[in-house]
Every structure is written in structure tokens, then in C-alpha cells.
N, C-alpha and C. Protein backbone atom coordinates (compact mmCIF):
# COMPACT_ATOMS: atom_id res chain seq x y z
N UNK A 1 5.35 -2.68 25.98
CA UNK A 1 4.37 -1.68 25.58
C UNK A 1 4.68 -1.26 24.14
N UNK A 2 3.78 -1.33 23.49
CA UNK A 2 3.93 -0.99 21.75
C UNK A 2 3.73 0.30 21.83
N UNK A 3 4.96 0.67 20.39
CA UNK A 3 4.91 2.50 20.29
C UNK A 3 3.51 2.78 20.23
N UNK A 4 3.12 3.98 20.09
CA UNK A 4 1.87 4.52 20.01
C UNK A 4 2.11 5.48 18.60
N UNK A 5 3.00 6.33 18.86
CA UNK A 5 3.46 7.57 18.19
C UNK A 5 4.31 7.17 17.09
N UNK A 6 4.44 7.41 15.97
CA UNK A 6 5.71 7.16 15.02
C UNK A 6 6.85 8.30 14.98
N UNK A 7 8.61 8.13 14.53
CA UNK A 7 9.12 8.59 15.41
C UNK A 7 9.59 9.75 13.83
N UNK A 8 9.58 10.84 14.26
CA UNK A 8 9.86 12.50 13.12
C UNK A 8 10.18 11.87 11.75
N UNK A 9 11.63 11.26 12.04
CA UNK A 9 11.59 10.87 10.32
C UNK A 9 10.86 9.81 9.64
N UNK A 10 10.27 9.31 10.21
CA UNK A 10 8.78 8.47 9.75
C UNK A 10 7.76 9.35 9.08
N UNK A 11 7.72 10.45 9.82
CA UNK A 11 6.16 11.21 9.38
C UNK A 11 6.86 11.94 8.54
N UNK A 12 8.17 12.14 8.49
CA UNK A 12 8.56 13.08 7.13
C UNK A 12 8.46 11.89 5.70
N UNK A 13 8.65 10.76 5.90
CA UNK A 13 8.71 9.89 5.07
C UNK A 13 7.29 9.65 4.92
N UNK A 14 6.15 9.62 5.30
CA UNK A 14 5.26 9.52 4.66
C UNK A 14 4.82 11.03 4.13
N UNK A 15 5.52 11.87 4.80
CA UNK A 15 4.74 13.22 3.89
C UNK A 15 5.18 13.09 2.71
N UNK A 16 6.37 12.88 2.45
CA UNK A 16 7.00 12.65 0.72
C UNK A 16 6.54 11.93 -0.22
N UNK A 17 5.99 10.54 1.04
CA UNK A 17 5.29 9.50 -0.19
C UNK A 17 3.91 9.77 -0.45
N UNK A 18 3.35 10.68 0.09
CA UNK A 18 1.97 11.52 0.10
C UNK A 18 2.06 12.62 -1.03
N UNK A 19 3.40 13.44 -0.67
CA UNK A 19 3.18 14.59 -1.74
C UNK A 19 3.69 13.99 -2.99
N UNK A 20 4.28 13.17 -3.22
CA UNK A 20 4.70 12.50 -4.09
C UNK A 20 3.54 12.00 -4.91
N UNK A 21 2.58 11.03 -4.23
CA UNK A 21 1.80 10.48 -4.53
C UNK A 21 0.54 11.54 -4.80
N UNK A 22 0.66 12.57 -4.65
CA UNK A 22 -0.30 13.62 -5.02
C UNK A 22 0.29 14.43 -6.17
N UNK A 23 1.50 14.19 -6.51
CA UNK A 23 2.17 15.31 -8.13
C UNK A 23 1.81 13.99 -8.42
N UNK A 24 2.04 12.91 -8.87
CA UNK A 24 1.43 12.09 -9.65
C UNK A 24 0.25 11.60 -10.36
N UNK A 25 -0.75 11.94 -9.05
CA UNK A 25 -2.17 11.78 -9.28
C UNK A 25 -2.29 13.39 -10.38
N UNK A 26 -1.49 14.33 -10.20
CA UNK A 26 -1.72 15.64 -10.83
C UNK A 26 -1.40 15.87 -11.78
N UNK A 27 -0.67 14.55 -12.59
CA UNK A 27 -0.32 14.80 -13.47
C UNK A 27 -1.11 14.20 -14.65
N UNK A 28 -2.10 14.07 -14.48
CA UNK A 28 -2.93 13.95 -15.31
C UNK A 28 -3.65 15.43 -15.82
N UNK A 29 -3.83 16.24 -14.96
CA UNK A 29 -4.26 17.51 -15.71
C UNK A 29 -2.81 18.49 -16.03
N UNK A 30 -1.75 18.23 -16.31
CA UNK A 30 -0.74 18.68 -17.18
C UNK A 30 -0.48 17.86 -18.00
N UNK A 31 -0.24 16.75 -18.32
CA UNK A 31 0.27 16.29 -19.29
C UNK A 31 -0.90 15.41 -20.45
N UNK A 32 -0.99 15.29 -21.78
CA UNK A 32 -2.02 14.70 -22.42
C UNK A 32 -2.28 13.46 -21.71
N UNK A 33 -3.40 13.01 -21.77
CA UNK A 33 -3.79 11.67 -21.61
C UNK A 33 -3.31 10.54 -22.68
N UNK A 34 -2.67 9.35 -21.90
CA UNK A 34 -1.99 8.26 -22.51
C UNK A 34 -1.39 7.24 -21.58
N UNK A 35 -0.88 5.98 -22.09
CA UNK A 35 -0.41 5.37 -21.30
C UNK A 35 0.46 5.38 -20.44
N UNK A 36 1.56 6.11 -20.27
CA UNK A 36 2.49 6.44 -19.30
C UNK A 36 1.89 7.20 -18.39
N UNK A 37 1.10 8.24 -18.72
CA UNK A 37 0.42 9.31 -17.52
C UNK A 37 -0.70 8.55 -16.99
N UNK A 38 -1.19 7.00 -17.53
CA UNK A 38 -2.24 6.73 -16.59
C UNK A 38 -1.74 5.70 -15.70
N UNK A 39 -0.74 5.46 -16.34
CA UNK A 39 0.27 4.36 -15.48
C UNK A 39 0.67 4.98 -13.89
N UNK A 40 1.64 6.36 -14.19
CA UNK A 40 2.16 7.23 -13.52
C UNK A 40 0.68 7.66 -12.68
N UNK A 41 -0.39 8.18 -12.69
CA UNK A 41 -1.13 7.94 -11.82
C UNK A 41 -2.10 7.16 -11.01
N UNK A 42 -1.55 6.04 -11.73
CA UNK A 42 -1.76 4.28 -10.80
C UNK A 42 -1.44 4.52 -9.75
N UNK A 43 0.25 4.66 -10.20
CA UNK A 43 0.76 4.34 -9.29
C UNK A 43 1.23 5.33 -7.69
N UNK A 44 0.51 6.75 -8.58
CA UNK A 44 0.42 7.89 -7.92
C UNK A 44 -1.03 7.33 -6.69
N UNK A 45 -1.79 6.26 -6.98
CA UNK A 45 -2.93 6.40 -6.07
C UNK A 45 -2.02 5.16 -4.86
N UNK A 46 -1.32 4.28 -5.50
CA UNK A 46 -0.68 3.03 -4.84
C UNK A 46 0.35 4.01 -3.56
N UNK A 47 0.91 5.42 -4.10
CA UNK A 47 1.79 5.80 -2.61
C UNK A 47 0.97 6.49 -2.31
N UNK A 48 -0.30 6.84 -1.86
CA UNK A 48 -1.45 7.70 -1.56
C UNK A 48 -1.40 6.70 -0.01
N UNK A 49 -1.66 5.92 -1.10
CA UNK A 49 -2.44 4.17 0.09
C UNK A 49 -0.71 3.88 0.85
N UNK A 50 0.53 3.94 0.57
CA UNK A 50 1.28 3.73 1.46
C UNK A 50 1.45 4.70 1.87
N UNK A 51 1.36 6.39 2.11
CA UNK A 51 1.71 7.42 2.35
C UNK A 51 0.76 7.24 4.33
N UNK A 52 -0.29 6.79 3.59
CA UNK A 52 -1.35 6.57 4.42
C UNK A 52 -1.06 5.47 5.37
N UNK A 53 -0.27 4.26 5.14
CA UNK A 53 0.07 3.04 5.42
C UNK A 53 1.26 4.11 6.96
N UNK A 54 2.14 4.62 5.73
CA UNK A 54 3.46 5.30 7.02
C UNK A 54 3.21 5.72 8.02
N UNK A 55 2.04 6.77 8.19
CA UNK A 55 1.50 7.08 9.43
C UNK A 55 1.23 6.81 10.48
N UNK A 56 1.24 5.12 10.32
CA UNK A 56 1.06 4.63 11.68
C UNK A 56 2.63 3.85 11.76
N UNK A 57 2.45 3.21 12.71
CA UNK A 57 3.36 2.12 13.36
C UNK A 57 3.89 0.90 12.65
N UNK A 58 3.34 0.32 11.97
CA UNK A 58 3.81 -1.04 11.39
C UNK A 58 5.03 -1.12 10.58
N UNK A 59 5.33 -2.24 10.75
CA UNK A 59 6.85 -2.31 9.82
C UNK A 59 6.02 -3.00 8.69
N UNK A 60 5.64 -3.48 8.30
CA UNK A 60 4.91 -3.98 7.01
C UNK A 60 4.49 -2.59 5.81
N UNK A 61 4.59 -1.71 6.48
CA UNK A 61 4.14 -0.78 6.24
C UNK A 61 5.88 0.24 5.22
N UNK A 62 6.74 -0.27 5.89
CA UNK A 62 8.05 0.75 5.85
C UNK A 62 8.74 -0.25 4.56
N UNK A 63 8.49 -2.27 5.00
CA UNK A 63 8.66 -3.09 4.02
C UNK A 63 8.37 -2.74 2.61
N UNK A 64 6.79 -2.29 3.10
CA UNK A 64 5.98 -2.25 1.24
C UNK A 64 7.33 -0.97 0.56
N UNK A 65 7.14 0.06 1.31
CA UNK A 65 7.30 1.36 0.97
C UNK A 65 8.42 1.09 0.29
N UNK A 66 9.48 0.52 0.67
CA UNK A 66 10.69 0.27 0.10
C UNK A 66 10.72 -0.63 -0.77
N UNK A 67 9.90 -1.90 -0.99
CA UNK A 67 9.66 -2.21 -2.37
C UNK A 67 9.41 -1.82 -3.44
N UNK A 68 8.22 -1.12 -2.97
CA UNK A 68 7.66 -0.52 -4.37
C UNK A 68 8.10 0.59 -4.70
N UNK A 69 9.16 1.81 -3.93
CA UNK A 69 9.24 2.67 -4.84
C UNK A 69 10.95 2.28 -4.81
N UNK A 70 11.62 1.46 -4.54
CA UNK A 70 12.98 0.78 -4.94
C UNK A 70 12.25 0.26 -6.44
N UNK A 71 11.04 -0.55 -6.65
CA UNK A 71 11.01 -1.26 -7.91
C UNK A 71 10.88 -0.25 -8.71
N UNK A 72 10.51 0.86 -8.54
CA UNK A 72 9.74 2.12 -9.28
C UNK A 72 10.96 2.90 -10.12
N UNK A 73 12.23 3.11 -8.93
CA UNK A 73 12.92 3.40 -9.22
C UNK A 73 14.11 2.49 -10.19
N UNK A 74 13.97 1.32 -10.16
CA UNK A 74 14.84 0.38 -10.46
C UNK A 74 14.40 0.29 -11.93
N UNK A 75 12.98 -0.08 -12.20
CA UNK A 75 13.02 -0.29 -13.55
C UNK A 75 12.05 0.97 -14.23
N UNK A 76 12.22 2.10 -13.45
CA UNK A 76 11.85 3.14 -13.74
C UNK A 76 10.26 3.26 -15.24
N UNK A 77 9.56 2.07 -15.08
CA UNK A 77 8.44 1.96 -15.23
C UNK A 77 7.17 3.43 -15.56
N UNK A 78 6.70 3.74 -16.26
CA UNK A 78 5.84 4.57 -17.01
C UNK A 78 6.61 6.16 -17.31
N UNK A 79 7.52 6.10 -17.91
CA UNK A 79 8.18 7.53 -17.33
C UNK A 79 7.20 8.79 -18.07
N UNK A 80 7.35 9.56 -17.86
CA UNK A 80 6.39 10.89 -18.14
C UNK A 80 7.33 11.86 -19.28
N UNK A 81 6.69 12.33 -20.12
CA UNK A 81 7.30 13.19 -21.09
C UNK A 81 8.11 13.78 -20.63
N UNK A 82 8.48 14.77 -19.59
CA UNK A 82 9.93 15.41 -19.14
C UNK A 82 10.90 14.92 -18.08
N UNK A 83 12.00 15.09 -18.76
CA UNK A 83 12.97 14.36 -18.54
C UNK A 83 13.41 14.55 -16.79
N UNK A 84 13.34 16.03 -16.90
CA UNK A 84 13.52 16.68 -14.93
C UNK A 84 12.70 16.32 -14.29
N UNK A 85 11.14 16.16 -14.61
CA UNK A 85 10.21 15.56 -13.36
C UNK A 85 10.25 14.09 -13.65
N UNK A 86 11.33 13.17 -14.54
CA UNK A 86 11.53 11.84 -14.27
C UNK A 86 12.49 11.97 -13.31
N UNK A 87 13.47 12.88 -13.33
CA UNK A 87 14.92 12.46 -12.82
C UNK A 87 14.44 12.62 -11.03
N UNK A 88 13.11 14.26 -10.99
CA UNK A 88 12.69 14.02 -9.40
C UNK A 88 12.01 12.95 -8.71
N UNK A 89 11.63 12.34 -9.71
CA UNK A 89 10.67 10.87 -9.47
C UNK A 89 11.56 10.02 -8.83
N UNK A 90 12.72 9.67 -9.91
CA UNK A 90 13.90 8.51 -9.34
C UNK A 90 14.33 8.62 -7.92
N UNK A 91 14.81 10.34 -8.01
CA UNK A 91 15.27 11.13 -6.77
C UNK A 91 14.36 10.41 -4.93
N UNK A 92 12.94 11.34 -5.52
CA UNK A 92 12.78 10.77 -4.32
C UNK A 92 12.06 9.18 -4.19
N UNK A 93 12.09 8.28 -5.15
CA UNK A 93 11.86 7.41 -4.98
C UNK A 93 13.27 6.77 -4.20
N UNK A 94 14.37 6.79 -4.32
CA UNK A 94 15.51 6.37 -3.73
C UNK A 94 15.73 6.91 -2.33
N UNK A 95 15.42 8.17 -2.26
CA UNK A 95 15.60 8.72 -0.78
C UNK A 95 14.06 7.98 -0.11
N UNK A 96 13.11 7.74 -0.57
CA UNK A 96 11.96 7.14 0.39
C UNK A 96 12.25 5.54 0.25
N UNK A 97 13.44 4.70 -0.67
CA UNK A 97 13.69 3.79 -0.46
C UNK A 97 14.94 3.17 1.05
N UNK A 98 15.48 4.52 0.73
CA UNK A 98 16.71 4.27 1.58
C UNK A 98 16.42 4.44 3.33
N UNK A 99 15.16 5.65 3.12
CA UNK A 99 14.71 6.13 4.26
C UNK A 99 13.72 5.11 4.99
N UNK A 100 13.26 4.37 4.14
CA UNK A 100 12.40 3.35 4.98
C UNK A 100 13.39 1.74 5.14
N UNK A 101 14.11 1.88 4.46
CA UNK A 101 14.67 0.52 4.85
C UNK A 101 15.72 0.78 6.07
N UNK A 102 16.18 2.31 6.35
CA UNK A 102 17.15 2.33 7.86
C UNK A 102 16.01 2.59 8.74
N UNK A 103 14.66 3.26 8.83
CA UNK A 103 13.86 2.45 9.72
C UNK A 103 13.32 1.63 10.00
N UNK A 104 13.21 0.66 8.77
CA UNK A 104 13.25 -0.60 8.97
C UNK A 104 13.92 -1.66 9.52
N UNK A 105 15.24 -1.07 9.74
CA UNK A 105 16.29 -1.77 10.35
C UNK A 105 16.66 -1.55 12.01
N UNK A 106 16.25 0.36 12.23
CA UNK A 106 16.36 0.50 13.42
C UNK A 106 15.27 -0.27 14.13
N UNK A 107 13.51 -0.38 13.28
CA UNK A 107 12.53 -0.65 13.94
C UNK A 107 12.65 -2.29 14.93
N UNK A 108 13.74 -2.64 13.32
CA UNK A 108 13.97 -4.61 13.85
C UNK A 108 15.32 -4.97 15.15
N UNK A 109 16.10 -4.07 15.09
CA UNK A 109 16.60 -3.77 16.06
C UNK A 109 16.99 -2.75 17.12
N UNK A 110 15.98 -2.30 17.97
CA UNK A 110 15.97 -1.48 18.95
C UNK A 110 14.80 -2.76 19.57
N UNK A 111 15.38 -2.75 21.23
CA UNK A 111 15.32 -3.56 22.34
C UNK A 111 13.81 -2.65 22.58
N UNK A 112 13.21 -4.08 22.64
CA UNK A 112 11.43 -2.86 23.90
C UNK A 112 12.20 -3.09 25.13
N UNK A 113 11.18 -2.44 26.01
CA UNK A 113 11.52 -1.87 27.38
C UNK A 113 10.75 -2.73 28.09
């Protein structure tokens, strides 16, 4: 029988990549318009669409998540004029990397019933 429900720290992990993905999209009405801030809310619409992805069940879903904001964080790509809302960017891009790849791991190994 396939889960139905996703399990607490799942739905906290997509709330992050949701609110995350919503200061990004927002940062277009604080900061001037330019290439880093339209970059930064690209990619603010791309964890909208995985924030959305987390909510359900799939491991394809926990895969992406940890790619893309491991790559996000790795080559730290469009950074934004201040230096503290880069360093929270990295921040929780690493904790929603780390957090989806140990449910990714529990998801691939825990026995169905």
C-alpha cells in the first residue's frame, strides 16, 4: 500500500522551499531591477514549482530538491546585493539540501508492509 500522507519533516521541507521561494520572487520589489535580481527570481519561481513538487509523495520530487538547491548553493549563482540575505540563501539552501537527501535515503530504505 503506497503512503498517502507525507511524513512532518517533509512538509516542513517544503514550507522552506516555498517561503524561500516566495523572498525570492520578492525580491524584486526591494532591490533595483538587473541581472542578478531577475536571475534570483527565476529561480525563486523554480522552488515555488518544487515547494509544490514536496507536498506530495514522490521521491523524484526530494531528488530534484536536493539538486538544485545543493547546485544553488554550490556555485552560489546570481547573488543579490546584500551580503546577509546571500549568506541566508546558502543557509537554507544547504539545510533543504541535507534535509531532502536523509529523506531521500530513509524513503529508499524503509521496508513497505
Amino acid at each position: 500500500m503506497p503512503a498517502t500522507s507525507p511524513p512532518p519533516l517533509r512538509i516542513a521541507t517544503a514550507t522552506i522551499v516555498t517561503a524561500a521561494g516566495l523572498a525570492q520572487v520578492a525580491m524584486l520589489w526591494v532591490f533595483d531591477l538587473g541581472a542578478p535580481v531577475l536571475l534570483t527570481a527565476l529561480a525563486g519561481g523554480c522552488y515555488l514549482l518544487l515547494g509544490l513538487g514536496l507536498f506530495g509523495v514522490s521521491r523524484f520530487a526530494l531528488a530534484i530538491a536536493a539538486a538544485v538547491c545543493g547546485a544553488r548553493a554550490w556555485f552560489a549563482f546570481a547573488p543579490v546585493p546584500v551580503h546577509a540575505w546571500e549568506q541566508l540563501r546558502t543557509v537554507v539552501d544547504l539545510l533543504v539540501t541535507a534535509t531532502a537527501l536523509g529523506l531521500l535515503w530513509q524513503a529508499r530504505h524503509t521496508r513497505a508492509p
